[in-house]
PDB file of N, CA and C in Angstrom:
ATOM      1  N   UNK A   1       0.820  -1.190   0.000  1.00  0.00           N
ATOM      2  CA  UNK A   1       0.000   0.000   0.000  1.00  0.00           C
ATOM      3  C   UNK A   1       0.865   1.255   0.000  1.00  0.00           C
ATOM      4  N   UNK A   2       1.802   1.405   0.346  1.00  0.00           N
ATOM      5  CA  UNK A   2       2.832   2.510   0.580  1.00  0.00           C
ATOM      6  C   UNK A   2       3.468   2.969  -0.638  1.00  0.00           C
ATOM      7  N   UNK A   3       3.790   1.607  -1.146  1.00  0.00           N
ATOM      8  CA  UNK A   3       4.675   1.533  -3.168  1.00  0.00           C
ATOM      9  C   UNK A   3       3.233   2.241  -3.544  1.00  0.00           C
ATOM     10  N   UNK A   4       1.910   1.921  -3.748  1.00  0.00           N
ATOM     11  CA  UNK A   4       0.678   2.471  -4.135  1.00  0.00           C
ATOM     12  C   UNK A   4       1.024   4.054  -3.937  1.00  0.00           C
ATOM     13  N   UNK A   5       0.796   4.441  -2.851  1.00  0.00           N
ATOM     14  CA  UNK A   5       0.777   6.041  -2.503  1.00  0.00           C
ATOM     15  C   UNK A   5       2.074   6.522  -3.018  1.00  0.00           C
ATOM     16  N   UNK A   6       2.666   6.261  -3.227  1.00  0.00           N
ATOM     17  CA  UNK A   6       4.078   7.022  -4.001  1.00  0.00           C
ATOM     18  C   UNK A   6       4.334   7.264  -5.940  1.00  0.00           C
ATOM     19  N   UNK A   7       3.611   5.910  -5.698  1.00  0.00           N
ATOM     20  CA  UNK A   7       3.183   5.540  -7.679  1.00  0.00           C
ATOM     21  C   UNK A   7       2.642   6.978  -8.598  1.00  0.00           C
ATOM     22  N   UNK A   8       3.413   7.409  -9.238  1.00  0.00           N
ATOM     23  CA  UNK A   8       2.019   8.198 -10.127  1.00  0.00           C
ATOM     24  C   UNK A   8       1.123   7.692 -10.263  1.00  0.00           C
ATOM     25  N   UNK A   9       0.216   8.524 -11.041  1.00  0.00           N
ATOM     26  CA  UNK A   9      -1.266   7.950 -11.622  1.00  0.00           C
ATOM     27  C   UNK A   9      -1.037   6.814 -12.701  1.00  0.00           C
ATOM     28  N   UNK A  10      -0.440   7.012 -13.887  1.00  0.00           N
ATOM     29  CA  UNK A  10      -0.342   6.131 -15.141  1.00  0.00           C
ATOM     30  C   UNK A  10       0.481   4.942 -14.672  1.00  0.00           C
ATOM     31  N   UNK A  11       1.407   4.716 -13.606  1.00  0.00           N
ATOM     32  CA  UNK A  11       2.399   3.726 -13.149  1.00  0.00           C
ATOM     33  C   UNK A  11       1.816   2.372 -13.318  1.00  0.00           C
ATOM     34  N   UNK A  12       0.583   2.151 -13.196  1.00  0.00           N
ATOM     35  CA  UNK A  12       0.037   0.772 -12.974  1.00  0.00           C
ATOM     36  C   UNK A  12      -0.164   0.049 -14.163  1.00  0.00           C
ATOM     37  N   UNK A  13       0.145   1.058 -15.120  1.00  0.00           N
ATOM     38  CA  UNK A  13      -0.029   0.248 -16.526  1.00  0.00           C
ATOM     39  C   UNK A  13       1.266   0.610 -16.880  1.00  0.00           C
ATOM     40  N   UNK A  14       2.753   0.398 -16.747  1.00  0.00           N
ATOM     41  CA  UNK A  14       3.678   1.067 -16.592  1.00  0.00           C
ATOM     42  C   UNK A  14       4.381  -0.321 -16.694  1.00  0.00           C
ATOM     43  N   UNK A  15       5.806  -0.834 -17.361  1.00  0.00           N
ATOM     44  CA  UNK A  15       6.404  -1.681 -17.220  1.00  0.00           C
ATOM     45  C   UNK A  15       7.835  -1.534 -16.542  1.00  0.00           C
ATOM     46  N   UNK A  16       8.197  -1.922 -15.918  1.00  0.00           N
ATOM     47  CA  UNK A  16       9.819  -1.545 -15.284  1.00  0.00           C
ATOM     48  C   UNK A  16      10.643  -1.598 -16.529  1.00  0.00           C
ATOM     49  N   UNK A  17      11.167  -0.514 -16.453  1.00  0.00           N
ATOM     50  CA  UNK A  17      12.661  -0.595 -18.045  1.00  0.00           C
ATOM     51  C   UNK A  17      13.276  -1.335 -17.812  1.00  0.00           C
ATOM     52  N   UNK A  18      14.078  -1.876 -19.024  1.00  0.00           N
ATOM     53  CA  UNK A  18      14.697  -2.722 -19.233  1.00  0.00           C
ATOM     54  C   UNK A  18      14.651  -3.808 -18.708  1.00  0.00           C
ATOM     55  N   UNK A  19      13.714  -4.347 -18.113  1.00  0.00           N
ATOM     56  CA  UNK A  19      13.389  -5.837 -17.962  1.00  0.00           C
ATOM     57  C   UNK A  19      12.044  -6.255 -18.231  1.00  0.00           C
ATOM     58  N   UNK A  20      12.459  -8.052 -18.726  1.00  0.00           N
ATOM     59  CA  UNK A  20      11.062  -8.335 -18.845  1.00  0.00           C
ATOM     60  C   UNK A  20      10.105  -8.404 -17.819  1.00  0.00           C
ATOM     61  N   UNK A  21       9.037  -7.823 -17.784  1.00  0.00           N
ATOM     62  CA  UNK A  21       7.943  -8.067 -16.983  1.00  0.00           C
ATOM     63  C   UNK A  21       6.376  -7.941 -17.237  1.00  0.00           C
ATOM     64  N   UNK A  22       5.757  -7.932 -16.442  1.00  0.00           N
ATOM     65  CA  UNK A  22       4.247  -7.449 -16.234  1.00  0.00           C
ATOM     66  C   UNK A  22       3.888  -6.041 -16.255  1.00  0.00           C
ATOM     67  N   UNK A  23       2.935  -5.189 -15.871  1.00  0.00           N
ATOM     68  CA  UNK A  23       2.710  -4.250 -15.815  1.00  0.00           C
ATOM     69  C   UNK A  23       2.826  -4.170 -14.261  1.00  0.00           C
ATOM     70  N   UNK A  24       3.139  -2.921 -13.705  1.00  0.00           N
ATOM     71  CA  UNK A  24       3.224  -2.876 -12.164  1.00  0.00           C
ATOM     72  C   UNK A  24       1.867  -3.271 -11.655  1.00  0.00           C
ATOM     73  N   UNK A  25       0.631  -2.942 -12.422  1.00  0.00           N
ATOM     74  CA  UNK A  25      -0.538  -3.170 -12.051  1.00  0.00           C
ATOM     75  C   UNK A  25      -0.568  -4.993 -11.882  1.00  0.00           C
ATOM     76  N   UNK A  26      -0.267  -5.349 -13.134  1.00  0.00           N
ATOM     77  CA  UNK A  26      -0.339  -6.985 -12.792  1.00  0.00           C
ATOM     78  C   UNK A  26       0.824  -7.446 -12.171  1.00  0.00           C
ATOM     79  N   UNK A  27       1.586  -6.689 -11.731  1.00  0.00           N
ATOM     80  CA  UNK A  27       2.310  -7.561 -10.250  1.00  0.00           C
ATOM     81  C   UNK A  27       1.566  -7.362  -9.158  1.00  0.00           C
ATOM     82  N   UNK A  28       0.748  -6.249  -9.105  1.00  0.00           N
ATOM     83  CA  UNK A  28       0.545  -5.682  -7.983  1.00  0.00           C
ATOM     84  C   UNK A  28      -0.682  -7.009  -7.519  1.00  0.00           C
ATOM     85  N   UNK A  29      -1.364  -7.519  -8.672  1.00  0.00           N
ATOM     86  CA  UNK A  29      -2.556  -8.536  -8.876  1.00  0.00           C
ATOM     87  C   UNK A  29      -1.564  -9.666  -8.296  1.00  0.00           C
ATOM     88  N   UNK A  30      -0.531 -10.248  -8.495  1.00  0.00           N
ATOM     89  CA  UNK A  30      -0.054 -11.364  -7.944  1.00  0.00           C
ATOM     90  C   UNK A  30      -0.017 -11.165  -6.484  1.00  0.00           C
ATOM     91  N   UNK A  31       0.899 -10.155  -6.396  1.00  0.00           N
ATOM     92  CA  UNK A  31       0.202  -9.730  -4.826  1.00  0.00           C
ATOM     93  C   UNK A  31      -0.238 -10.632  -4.420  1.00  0.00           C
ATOM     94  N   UNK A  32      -1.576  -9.802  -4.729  1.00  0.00           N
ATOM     95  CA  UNK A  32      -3.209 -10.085  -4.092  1.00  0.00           C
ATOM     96  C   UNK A  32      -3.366 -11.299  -4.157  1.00  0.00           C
ATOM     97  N   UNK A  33      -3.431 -11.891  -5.372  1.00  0.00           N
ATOM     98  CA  UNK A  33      -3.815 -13.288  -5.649  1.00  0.00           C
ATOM     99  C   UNK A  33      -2.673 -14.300  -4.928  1.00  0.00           C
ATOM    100  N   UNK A  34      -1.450 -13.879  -4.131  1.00  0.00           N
ATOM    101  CA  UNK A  34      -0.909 -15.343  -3.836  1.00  0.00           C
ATOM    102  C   UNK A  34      -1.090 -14.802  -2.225  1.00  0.00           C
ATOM    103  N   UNK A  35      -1.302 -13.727  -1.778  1.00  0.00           N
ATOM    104  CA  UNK A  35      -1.959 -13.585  -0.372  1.00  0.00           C
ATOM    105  C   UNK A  35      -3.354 -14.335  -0.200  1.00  0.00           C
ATOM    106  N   UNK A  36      -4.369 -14.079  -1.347  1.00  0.00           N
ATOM    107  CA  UNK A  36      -5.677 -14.956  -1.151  1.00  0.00           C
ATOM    108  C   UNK A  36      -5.408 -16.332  -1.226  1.00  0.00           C
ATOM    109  N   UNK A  37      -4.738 -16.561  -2.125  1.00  0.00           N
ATOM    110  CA  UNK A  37      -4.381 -18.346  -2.588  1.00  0.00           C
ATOM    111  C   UNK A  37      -3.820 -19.094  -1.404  1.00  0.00           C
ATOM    112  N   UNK A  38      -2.384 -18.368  -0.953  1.00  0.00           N
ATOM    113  CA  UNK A  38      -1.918 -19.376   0.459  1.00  0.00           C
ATOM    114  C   UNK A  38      -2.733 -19.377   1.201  1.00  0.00           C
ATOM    115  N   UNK A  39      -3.658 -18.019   1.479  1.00  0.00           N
ATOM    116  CA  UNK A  39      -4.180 -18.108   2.510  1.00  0.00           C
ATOM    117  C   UNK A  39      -4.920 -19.379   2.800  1.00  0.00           C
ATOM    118  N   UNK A  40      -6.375 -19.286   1.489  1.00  0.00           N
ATOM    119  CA  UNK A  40      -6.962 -20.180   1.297  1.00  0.00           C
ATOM    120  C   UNK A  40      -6.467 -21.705   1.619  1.00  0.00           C
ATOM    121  N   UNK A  41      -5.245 -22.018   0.670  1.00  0.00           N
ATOM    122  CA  UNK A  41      -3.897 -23.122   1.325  1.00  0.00           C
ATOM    123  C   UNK A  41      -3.855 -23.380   2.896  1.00  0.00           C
ATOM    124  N   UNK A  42      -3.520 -22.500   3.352  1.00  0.00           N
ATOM    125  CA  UNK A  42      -3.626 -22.702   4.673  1.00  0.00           C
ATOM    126  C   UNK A  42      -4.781 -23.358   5.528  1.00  0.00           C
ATOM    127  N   UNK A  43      -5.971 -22.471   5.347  1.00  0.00           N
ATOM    128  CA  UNK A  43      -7.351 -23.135   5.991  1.00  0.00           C
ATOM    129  C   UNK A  43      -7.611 -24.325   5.196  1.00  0.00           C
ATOM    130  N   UNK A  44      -7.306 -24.405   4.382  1.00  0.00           N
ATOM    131  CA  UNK A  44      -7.135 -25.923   3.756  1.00  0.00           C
ATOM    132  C   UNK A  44      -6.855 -27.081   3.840  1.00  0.00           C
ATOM    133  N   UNK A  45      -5.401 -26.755   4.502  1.00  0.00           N
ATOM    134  CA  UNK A  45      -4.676 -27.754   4.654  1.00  0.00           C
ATOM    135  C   UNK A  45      -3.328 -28.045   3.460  1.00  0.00           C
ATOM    136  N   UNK A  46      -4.077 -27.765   2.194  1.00  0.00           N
ATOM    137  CA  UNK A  46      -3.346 -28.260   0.879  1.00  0.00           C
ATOM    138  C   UNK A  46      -3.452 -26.856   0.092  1.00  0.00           C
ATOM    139  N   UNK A  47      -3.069 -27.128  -1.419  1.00  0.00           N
ATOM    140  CA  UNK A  47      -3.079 -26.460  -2.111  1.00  0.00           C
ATOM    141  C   UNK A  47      -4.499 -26.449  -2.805  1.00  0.00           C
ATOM    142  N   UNK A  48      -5.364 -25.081  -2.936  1.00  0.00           N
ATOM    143  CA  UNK A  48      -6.804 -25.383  -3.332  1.00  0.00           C
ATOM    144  C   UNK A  48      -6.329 -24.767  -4.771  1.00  0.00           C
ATOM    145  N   UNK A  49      -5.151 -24.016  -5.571  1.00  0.00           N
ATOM    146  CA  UNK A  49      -5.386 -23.475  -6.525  1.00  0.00           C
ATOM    147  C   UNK A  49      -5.503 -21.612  -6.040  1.00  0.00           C
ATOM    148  N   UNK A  50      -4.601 -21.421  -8.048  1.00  0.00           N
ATOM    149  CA  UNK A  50      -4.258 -19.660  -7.596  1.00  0.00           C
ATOM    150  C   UNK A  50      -5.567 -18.971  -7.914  1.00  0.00           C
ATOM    151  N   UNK A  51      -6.464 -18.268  -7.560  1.00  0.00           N
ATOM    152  CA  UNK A  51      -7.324 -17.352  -7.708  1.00  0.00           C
ATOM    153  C   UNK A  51      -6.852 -15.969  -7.314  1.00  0.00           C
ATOM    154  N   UNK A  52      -7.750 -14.822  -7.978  1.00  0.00           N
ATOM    155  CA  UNK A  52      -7.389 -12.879  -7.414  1.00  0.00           C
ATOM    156  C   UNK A  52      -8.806 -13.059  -7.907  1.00  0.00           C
ATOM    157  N   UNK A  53      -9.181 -11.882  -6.288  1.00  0.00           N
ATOM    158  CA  UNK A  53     -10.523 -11.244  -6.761  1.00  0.00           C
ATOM    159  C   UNK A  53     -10.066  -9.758  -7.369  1.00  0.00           C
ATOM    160  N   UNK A  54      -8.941  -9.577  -7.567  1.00  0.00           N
ATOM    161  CA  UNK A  54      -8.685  -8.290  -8.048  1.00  0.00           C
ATOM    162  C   UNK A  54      -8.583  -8.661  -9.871  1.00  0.00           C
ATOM    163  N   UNK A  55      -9.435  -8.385 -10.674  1.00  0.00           N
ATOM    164  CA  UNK A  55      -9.727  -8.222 -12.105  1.00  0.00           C
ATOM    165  C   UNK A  55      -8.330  -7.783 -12.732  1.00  0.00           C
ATOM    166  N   UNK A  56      -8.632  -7.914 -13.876  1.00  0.00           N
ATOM    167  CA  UNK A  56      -7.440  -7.416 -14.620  1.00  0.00           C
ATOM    168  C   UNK A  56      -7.375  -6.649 -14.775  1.00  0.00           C
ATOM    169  N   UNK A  57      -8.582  -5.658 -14.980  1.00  0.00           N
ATOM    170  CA  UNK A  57      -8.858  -4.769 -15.475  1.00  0.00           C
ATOM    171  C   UNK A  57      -9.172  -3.422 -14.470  1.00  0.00           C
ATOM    172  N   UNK A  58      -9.025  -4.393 -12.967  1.00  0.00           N
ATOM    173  CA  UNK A  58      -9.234  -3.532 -11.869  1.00  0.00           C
ATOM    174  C   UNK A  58      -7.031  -3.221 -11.031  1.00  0.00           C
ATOM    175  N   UNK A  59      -6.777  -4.138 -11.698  1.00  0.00           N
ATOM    176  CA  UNK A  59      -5.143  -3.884 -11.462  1.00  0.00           C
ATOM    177  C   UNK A  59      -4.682  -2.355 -12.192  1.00  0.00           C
ATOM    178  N   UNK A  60      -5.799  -1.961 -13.019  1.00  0.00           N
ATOM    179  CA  UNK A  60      -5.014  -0.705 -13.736  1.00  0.00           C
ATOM    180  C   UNK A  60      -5.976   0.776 -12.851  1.00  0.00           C
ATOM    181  N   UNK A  61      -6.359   0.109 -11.679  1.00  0.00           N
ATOM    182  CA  UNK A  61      -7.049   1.570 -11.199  1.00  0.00           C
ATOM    183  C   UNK A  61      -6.437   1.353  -9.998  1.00  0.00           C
ATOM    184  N   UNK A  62      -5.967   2.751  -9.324  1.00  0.00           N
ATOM    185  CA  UNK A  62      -5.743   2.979  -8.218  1.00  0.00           C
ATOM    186  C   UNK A  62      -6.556   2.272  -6.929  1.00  0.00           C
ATOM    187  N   UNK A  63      -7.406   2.736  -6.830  1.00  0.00           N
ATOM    188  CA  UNK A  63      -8.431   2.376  -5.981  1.00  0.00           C
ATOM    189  C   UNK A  63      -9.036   0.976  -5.750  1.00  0.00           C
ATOM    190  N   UNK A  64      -8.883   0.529  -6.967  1.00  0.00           N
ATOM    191  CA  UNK A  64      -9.521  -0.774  -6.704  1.00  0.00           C
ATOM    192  C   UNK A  64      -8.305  -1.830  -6.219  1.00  0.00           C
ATOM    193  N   UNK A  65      -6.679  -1.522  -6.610  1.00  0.00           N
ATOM    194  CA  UNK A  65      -5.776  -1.857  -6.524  1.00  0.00           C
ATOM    195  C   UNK A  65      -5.327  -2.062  -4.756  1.00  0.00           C
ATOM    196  N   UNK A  66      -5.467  -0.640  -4.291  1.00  0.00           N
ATOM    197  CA  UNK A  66      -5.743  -0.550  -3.143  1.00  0.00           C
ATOM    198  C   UNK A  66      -6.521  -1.419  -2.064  1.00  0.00           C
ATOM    199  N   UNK A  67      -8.140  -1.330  -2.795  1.00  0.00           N
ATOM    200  CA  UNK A  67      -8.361  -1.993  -1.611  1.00  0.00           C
ATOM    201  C   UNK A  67      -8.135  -3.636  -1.357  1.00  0.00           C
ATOM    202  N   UNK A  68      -7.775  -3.888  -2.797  1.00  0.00           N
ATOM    203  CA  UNK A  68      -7.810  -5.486  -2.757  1.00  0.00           C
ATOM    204  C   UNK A  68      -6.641  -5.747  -1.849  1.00  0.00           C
ATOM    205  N   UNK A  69      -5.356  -4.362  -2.066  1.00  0.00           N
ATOM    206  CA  UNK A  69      -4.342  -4.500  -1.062  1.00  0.00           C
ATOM    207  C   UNK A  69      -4.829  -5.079   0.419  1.00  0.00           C
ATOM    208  N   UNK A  70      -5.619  -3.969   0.320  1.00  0.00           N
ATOM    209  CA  UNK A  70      -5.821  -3.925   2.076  1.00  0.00           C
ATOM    210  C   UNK A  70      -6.582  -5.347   2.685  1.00  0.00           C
ATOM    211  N   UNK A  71      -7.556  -5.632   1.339  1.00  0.00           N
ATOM    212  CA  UNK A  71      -8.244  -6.667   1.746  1.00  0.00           C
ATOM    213  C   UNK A  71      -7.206  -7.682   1.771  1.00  0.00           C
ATOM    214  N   UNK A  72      -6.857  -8.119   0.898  1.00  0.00           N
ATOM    215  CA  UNK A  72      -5.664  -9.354   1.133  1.00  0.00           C
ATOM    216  C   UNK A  72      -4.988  -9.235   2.521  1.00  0.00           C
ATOM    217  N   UNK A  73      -4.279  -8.050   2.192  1.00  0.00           N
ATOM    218  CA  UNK A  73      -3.106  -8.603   3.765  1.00  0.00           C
ATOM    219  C   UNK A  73      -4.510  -8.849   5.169  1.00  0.00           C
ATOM    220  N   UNK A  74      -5.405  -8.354   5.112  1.00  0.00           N
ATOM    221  CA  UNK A  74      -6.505  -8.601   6.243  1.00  0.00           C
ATOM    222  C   UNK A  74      -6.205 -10.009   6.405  1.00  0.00           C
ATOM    223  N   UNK A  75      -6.845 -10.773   5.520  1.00  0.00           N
ATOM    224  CA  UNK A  75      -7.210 -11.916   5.070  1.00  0.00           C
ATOM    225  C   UNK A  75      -6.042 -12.702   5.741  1.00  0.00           C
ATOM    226  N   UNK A  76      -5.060 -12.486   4.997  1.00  0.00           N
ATOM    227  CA  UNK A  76      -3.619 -13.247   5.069  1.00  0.00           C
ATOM    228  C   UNK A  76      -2.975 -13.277   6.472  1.00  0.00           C
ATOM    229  N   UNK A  77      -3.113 -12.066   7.000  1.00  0.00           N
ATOM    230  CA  UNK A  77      -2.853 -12.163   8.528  1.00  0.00           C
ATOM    231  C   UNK A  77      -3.313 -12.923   9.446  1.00  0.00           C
ATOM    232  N   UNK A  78      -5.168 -12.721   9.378  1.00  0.00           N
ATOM    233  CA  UNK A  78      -5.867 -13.582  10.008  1.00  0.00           C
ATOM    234  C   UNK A  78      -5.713 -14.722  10.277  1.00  0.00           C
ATOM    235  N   UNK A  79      -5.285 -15.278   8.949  1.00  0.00           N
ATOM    236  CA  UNK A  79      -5.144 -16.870   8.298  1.00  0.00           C
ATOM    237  C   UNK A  79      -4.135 -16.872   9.534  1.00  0.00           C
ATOM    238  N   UNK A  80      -2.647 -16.261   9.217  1.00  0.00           N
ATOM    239  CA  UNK A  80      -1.367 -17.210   9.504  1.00  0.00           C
ATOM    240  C   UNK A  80      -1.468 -17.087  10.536  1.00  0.00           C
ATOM    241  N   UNK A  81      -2.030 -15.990  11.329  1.00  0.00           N
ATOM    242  CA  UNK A  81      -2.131 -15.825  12.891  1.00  0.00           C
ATOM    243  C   UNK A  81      -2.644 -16.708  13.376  1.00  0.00           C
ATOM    244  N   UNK A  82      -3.575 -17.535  12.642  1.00  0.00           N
ATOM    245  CA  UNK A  82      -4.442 -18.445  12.833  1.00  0.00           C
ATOM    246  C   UNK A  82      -3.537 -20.157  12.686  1.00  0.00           C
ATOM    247  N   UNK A  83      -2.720 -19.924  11.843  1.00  0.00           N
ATOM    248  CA  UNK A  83      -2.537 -21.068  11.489  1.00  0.00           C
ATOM    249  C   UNK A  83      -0.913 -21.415  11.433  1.00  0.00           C
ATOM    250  N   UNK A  84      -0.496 -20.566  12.934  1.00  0.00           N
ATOM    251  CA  UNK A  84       1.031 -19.956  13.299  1.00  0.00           C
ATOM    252  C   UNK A  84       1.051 -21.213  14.514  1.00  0.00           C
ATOM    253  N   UNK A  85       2.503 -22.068  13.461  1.00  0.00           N
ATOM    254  CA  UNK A  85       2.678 -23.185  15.318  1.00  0.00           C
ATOM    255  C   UNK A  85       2.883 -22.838  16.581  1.00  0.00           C
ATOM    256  N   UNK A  86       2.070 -23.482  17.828  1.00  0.00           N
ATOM    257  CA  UNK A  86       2.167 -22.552  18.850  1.00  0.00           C
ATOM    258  C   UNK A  86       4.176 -22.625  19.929  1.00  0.00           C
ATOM    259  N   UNK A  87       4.297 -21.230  20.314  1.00  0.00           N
ATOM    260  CA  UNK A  87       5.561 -21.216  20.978  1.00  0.00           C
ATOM    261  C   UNK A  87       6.170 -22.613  21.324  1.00  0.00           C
ATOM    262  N   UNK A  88       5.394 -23.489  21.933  1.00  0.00           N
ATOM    263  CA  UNK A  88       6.056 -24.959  22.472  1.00  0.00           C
ATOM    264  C   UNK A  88       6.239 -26.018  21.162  1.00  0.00           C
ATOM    265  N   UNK A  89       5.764 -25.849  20.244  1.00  0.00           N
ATOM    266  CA  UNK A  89       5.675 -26.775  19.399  1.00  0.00           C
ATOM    267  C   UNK A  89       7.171 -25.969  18.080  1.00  0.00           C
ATOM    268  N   UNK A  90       6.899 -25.238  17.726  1.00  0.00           N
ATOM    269  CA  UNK A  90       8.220 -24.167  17.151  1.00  0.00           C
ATOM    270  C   UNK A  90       9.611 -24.426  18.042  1.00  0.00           C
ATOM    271  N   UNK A  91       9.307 -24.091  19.476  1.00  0.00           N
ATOM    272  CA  UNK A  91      10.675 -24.334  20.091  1.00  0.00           C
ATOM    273  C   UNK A  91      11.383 -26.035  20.174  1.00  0.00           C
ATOM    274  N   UNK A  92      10.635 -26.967  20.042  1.00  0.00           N
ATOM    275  CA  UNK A  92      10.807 -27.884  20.041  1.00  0.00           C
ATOM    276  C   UNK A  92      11.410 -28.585  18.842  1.00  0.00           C
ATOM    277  N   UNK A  93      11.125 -27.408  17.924  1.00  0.00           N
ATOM    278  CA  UNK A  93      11.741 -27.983  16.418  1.00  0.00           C
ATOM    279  C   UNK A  93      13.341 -28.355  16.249  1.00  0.00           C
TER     280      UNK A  93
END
């Protein structure tokens, strides 16, 4: 969210020079989509598969870019906080 607020306006449809890539907007979508995906993974158990509720077409707007930000890391936190081995079981490793 921070890289977001610093971005110009046009940046999201914007490719980094001289290397191959995506548009900053569709990295910004992987993001999102591998914060929703592990998450999902996690309450799972396994791997359920990559999904983004952030559109393709919503990776090239500020705003919508944003909130999927915000929504993901929500999401993703919840999860691992949730699904974080407890102190005795970690120390024991």
């Amino acid at each position: 969210e921070d890289l977001l607020k610093e971005l110009p306006g046009p940046a999201l449809s914007m490719k980094l020079p001289g290397l191959p890539s995506n548009t900053i907007g569709a990295q910004l979508w992987c993001v999102v989509g591998a914060r929703e995906s592990y998450s999902r993974a996690l309450e799972a158990g396994k791997w359920v598969g990559f999904s983004c509720s952030l559109s393709a077409e919503g990776s090239k707007t500020r705003e919508a870019v944003r909130t999927a930000l915000i929504m993901s890391r929500s999401t993703h936190t919840a999860v691992t906080r949730f699904a974080a081995p407890s102190p005795t079981i970690a120390s024991a490793a």
